[in-house]
C-alpha atoms as a PDB file:
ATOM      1  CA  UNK A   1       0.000   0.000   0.000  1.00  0.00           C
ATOM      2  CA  UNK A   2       1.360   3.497  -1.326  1.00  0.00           C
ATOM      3  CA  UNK A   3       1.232   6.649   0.648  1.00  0.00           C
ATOM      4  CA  UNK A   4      -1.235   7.876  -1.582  1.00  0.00           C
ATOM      5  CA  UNK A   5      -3.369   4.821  -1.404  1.00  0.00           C
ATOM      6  CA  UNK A   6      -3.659   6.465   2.740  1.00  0.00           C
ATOM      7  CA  UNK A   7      -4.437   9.300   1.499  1.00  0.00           C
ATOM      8  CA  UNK A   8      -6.939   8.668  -0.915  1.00  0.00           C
ATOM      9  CA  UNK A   9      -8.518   6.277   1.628  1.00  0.00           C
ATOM     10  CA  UNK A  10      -8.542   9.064   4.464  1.00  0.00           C
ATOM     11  CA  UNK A  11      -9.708  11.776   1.742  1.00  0.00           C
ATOM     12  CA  UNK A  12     -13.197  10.046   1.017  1.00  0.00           C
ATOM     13  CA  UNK A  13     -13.287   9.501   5.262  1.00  0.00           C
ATOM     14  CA  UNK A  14     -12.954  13.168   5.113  1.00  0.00           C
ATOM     15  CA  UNK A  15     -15.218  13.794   2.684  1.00  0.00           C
ATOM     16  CA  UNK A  16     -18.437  12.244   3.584  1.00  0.00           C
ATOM     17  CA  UNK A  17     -17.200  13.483   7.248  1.00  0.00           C
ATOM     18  CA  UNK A  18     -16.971   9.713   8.950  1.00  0.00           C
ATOM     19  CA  UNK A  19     -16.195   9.788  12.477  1.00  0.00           C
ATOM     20  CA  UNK A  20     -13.367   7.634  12.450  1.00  0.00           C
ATOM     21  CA  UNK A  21      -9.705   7.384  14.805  1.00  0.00           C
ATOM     22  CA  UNK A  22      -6.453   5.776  12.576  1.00  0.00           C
ATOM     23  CA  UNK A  23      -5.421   3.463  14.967  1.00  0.00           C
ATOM     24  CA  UNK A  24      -2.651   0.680  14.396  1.00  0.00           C
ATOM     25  CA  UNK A  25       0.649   0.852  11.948  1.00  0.00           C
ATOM     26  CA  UNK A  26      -0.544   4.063   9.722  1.00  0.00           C
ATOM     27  CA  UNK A  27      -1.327   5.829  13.178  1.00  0.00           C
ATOM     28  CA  UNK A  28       2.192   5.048  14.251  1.00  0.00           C
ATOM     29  CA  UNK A  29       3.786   6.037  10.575  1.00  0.00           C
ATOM     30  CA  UNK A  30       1.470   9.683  10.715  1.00  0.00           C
ATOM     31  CA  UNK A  31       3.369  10.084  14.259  1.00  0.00           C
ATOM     32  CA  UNK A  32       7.127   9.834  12.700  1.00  0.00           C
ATOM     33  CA  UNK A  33       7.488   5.692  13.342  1.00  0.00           C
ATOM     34  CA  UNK A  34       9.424   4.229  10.286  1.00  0.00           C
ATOM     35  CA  UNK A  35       7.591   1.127  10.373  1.00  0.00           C
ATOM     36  CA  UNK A  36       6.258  -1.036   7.882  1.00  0.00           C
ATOM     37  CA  UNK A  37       2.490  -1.310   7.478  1.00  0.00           C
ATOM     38  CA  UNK A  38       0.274  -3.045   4.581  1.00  0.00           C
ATOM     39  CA  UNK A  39      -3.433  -2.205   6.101  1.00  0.00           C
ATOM     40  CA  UNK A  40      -5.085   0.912   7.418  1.00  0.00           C
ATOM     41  CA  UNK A  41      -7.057   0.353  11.167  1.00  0.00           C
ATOM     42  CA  UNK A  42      -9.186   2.629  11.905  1.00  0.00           C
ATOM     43  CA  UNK A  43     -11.907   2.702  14.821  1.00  0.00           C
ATOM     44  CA  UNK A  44     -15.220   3.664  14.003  1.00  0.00           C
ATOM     45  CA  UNK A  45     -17.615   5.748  15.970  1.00  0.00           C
ATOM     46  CA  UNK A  46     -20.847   3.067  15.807  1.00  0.00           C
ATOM     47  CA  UNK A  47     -24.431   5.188  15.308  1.00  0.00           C
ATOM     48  CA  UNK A  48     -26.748   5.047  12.171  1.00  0.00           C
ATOM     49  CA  UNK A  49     -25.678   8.241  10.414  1.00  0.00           C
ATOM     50  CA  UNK A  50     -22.099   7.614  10.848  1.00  0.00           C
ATOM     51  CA  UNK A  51     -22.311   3.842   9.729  1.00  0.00           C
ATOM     52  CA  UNK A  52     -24.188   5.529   6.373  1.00  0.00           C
ATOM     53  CA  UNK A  53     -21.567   7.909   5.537  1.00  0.00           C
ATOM     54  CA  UNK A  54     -19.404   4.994   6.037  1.00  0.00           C
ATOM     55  CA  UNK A  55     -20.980   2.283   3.699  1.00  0.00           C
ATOM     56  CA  UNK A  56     -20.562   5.422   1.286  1.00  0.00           C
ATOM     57  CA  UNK A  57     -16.594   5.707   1.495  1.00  0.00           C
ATOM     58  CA  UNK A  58     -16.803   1.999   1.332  1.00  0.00           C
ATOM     59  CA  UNK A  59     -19.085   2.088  -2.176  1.00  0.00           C
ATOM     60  CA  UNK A  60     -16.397   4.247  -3.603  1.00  0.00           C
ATOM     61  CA  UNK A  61     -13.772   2.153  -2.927  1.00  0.00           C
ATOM     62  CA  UNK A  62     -15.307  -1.109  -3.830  1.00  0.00           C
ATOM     63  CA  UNK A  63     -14.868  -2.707  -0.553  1.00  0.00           C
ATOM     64  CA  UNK A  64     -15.172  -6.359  -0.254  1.00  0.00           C
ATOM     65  CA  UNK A  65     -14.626  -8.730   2.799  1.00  0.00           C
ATOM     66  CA  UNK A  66     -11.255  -9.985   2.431  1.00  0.00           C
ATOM     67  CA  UNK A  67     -12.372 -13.664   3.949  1.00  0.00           C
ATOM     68  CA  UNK A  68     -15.323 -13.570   1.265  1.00  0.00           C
ATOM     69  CA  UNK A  69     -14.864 -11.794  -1.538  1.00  0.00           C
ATOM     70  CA  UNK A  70     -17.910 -12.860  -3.411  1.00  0.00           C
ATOM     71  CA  UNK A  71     -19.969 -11.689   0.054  1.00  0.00           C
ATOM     72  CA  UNK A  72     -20.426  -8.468  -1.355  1.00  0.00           C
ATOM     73  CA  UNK A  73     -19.446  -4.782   0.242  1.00  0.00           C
ATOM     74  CA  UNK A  74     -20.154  -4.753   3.683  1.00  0.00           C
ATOM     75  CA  UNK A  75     -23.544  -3.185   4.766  1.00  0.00           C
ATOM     76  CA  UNK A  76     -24.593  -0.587   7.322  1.00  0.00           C
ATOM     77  CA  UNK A  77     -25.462  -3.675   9.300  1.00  0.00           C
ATOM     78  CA  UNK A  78     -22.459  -5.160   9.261  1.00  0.00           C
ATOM     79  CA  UNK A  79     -20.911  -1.593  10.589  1.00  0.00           C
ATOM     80  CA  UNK A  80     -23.256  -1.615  13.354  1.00  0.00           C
ATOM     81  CA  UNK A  81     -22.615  -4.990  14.736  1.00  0.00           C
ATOM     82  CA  UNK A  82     -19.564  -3.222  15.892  1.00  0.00           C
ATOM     83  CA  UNK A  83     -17.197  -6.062  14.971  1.00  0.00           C
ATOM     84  CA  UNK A  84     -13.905  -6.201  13.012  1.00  0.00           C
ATOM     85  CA  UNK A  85     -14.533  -5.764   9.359  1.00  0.00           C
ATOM     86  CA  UNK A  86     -11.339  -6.798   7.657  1.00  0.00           C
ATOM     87  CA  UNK A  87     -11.698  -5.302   3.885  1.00  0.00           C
ATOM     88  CA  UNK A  88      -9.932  -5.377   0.942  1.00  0.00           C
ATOM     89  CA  UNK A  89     -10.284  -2.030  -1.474  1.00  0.00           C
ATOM     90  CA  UNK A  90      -9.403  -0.011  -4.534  1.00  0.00           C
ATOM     91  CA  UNK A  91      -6.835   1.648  -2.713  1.00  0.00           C
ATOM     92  CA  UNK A  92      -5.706  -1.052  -0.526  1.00  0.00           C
ATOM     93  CA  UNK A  93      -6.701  -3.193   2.922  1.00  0.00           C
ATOM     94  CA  UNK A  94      -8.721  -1.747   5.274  1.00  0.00           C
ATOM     95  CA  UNK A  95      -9.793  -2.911   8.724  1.00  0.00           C
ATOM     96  CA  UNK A  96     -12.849  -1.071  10.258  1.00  0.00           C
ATOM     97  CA  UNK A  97     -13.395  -1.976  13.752  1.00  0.00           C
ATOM     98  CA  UNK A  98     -16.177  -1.262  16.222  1.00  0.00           C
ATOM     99  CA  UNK A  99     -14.048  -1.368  19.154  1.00  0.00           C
ATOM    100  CA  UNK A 100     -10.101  -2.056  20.376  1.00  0.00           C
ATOM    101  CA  UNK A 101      -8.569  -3.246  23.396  1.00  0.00           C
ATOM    102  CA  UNK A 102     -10.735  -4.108  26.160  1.00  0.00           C
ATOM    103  CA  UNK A 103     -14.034  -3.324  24.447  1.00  0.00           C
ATOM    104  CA  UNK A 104     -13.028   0.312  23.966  1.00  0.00           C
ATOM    105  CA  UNK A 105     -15.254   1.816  21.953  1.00  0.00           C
ATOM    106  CA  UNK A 106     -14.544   5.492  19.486  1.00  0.00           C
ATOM    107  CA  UNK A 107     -15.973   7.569  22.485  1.00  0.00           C
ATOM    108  CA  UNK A 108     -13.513   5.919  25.005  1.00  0.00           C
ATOM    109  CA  UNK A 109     -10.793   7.287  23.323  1.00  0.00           C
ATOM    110  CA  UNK A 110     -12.053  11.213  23.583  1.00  0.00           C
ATOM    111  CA  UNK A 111      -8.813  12.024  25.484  1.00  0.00           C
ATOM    112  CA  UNK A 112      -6.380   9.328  24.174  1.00  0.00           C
ATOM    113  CA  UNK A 113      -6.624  10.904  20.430  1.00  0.00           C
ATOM    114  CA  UNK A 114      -4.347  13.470  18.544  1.00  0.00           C
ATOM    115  CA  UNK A 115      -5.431  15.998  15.495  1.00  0.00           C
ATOM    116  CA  UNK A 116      -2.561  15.887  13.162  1.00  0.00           C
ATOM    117  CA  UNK A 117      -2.336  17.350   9.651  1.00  0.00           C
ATOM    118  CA  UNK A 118      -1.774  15.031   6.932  1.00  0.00           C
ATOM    119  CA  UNK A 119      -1.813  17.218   3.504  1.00  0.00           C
ATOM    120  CA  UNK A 120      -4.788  19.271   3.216  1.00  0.00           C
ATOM    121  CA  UNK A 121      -6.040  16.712   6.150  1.00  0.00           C
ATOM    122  CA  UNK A 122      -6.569  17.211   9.704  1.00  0.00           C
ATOM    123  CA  UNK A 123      -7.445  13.101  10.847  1.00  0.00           C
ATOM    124  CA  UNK A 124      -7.356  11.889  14.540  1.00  0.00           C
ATOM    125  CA  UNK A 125      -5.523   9.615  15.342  1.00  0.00           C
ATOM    126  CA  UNK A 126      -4.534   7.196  18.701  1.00  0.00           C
ATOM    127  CA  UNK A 127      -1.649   8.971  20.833  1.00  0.00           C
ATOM    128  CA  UNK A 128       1.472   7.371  20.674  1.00  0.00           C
ATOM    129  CA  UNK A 129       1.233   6.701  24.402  1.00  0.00           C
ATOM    130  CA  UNK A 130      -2.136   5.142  24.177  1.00  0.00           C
ATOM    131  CA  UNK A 131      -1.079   2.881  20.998  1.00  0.00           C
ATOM    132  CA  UNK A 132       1.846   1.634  22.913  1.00  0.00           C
ATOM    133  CA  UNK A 133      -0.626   0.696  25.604  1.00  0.00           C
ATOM    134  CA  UNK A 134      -2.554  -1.023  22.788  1.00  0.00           C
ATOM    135  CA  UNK A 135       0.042  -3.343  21.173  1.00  0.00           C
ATOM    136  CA  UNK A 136       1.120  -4.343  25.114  1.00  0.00           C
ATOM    137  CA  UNK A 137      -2.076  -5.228  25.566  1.00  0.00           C
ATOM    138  CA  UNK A 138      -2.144  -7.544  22.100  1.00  0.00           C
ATOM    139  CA  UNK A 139       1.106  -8.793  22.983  1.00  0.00           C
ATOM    140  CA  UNK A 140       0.782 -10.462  19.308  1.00  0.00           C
ATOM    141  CA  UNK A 141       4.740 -11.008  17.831  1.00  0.00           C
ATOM    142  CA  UNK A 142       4.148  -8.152  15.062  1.00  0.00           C
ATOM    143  CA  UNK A 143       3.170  -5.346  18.133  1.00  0.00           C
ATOM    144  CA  UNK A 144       6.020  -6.624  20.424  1.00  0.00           C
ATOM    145  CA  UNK A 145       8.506  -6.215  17.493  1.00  0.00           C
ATOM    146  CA  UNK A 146       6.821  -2.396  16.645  1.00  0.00           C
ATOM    147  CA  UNK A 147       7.004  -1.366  20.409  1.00  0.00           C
ATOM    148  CA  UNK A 148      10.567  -0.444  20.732  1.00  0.00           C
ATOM    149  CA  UNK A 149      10.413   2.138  17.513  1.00  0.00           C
ATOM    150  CA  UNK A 150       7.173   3.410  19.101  1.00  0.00           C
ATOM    151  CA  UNK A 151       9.075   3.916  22.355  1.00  0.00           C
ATOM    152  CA  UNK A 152      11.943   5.643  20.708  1.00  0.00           C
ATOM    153  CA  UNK A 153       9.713   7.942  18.780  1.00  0.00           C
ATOM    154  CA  UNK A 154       7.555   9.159  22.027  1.00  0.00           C
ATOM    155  CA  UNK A 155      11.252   9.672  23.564  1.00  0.00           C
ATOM    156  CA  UNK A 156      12.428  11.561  20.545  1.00  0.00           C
ATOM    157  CA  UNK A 157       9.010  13.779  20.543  1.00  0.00           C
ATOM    158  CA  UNK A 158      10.333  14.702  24.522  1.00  0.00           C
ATOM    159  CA  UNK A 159       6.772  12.431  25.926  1.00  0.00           C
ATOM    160  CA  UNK A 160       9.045   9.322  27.111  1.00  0.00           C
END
């Protein structure tokens, strides 16, 4: 996935004015983190209208279930059952999830998030502190490997 795949992905977010927090690798990468990242996370705030402007972004960029392909593009429904859609788009993989962590919801996060400019873009996205906290808490190889950059980085930005 290209930089400009992001972009394009967080421009139609942006557009139809989803409520949305980049969470995961591409959060990390927006803070200064030279990692390596092939999907974009992103928590979704779960209510009717945002789940519509949603399945929107998602027409445009011909979203499919990765798992299923031949499913179809996931519905307002599927948005709303708050789980982890794992997508595959136009512009690249996409993960849309209804909650992180320990059932953490988007309006958990309220003081955990950062506005940062990304091109013409302002996007939230998770703090570095709080997405450290995150990939402890997954403790999967792939976040234990990450956590030591993401460390470094906070230090670097004077917050470690």
């Amino acid at each position: 996935m290209t930089p400009q795949s992001y972009q394009r992905i967080l421009e139609l977010l942006d557009q139809h004015s989803v409520e949305f927090i980049v969470v995961g690798g591409v959060a990390a990468v927006i803070q200064g983190a030279p990692i390596t990242t092939f999907d974009i996370d992103m928590l979704v705030k779960l209510d009717d209208a945002n789940a519509e402007k949603l399945v929107g972004v998602l027409t445009e960029l011909e979203a499919r279930f990765r798992e299923q392909p031949r499913a179809g593009a996931p519905s307002k429904e599927d948005i709303l059952a708050g789980g982890r859609l794992l997508l595959l788009t136009n512009c690249g993989p996409l993960d849309v999830l209804g909650f992180i962590g320990d059932q953490e919801k988007y309006e958990d996060f309220e003081e955990k998030i950062e506005r940062i400019t990304v091109g013409a873009l302002s996007i939230q996205v998770l703090k570095l502190e709080e997405l450290i906290k995150q990939k402890q808490t997954l403790g999967r190889p792939k976040d234990q490997a990450a956590l030591g950059v993401l460390r470094s980085v906070l230090h670097r930005k004077g917050r470690g």
